[in-house]
Protein backbone atom coordinates (compact mmCIF):
# COMPACT_ATOMS: atom_id res chain seq x y z
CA UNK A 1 108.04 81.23 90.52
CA UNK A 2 106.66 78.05 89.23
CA UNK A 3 103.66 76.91 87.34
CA UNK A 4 101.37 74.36 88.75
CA UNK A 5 99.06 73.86 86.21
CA UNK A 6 97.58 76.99 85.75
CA UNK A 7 98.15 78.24 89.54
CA UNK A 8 101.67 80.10 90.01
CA UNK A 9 103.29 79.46 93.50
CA UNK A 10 106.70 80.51 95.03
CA UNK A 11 108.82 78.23 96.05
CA UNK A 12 111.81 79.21 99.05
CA UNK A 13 114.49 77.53 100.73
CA UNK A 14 118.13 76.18 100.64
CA UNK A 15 119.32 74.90 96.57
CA UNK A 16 121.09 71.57 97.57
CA UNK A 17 122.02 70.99 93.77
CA UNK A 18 121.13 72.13 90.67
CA UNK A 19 121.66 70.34 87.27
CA UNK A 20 122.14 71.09 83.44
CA UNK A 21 120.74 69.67 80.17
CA UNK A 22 121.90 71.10 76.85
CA UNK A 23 118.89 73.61 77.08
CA UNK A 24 120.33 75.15 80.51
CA UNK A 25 118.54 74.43 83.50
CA UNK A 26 117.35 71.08 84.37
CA UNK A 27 116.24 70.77 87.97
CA UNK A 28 116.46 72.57 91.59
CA UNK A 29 116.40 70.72 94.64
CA UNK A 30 115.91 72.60 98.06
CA UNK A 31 116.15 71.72 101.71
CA UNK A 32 113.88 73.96 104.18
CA UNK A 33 111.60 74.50 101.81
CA UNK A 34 108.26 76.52 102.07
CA UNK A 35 105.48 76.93 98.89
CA UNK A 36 102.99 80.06 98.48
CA UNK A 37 100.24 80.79 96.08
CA UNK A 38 101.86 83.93 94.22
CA UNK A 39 98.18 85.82 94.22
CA UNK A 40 98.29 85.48 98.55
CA UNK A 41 99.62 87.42 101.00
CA UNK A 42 102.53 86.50 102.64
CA UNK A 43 101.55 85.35 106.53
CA UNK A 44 101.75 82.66 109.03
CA UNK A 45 98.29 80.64 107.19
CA UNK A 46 99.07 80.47 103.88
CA UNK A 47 102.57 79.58 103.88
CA UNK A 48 102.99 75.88 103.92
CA UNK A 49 106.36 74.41 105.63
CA UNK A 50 106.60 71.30 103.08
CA UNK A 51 107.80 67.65 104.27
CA UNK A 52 110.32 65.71 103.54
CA UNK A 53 114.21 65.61 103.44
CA UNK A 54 114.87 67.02 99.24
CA UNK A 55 112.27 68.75 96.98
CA UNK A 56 112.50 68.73 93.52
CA UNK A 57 111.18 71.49 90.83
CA UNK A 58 111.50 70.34 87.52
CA UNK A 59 112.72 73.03 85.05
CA UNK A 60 109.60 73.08 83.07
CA UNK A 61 107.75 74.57 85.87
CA UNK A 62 110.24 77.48 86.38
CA UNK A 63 109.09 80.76 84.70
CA UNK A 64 111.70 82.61 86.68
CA UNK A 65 114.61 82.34 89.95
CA UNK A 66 115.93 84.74 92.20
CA UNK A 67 118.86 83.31 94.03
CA UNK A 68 120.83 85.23 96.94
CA UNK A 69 124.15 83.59 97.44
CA UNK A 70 125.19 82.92 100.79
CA UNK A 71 128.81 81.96 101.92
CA UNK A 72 129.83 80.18 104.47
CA UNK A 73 132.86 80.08 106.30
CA UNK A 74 134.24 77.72 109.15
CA UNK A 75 135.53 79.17 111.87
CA UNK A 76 136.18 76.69 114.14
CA UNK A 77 139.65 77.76 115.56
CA UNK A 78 140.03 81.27 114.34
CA UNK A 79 139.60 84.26 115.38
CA UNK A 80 136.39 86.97 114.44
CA UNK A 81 139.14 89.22 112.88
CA UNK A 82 141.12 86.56 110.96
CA UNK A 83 137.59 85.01 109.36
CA UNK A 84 136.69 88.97 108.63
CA UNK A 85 139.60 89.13 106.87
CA UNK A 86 139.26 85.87 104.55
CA UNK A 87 136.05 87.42 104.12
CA UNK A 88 137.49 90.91 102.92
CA UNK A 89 140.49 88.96 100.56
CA UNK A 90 137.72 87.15 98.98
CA UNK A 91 135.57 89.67 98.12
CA UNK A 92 138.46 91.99 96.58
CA UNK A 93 139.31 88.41 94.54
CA UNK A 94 135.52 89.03 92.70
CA UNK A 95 135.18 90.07 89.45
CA UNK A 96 132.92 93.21 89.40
């Protein structure tokens, strides 16, 4: 969620990079990005599909993030079962 003047809106789509200052966080930048007042309701007219290639949210406009991690994993000449298994290796490898 993000601050825009006094308005909050979320903010959703793919974090391309991320950098840090000596306070922590200093910017996002997404890819497929889509903005919402946070006060609407989520549906098809009040979601706006946002242009361009890169967005930017500065940090100072972040009041909070929720981030779900995705993995990806090339499969190009393997089998289902072998990339289930790299899957599987990795996730023992985690720390809890």
């Amino acid at each position: 969620m993000c601050l825009i003047g006094d308005k909050p809106y979320l903010y959703s789509g793919f974090i391309t990079e991320f950098y840090l200052d000596e306070n922590g966080l200093d910017n996002l930048y997404f890819e497929n990005y889509y903005r919402r007042k946070l006060d609407e309701e989520i549906n098809d007219h009040n979601v706006t599909k946002l242009q361009g290639n890169l967005f930017m949210i500065p940090s100072e406009t972040i009041k909070n993030v929720h981030i779900t991690y995705c993995e990806y994993v090339e499969i190009s000449n393997k089998s289902l079962q072998e990339v289930y298994a790299e899957i599987e290796d990795k996730k023992e490898m985690r720390p809890i």
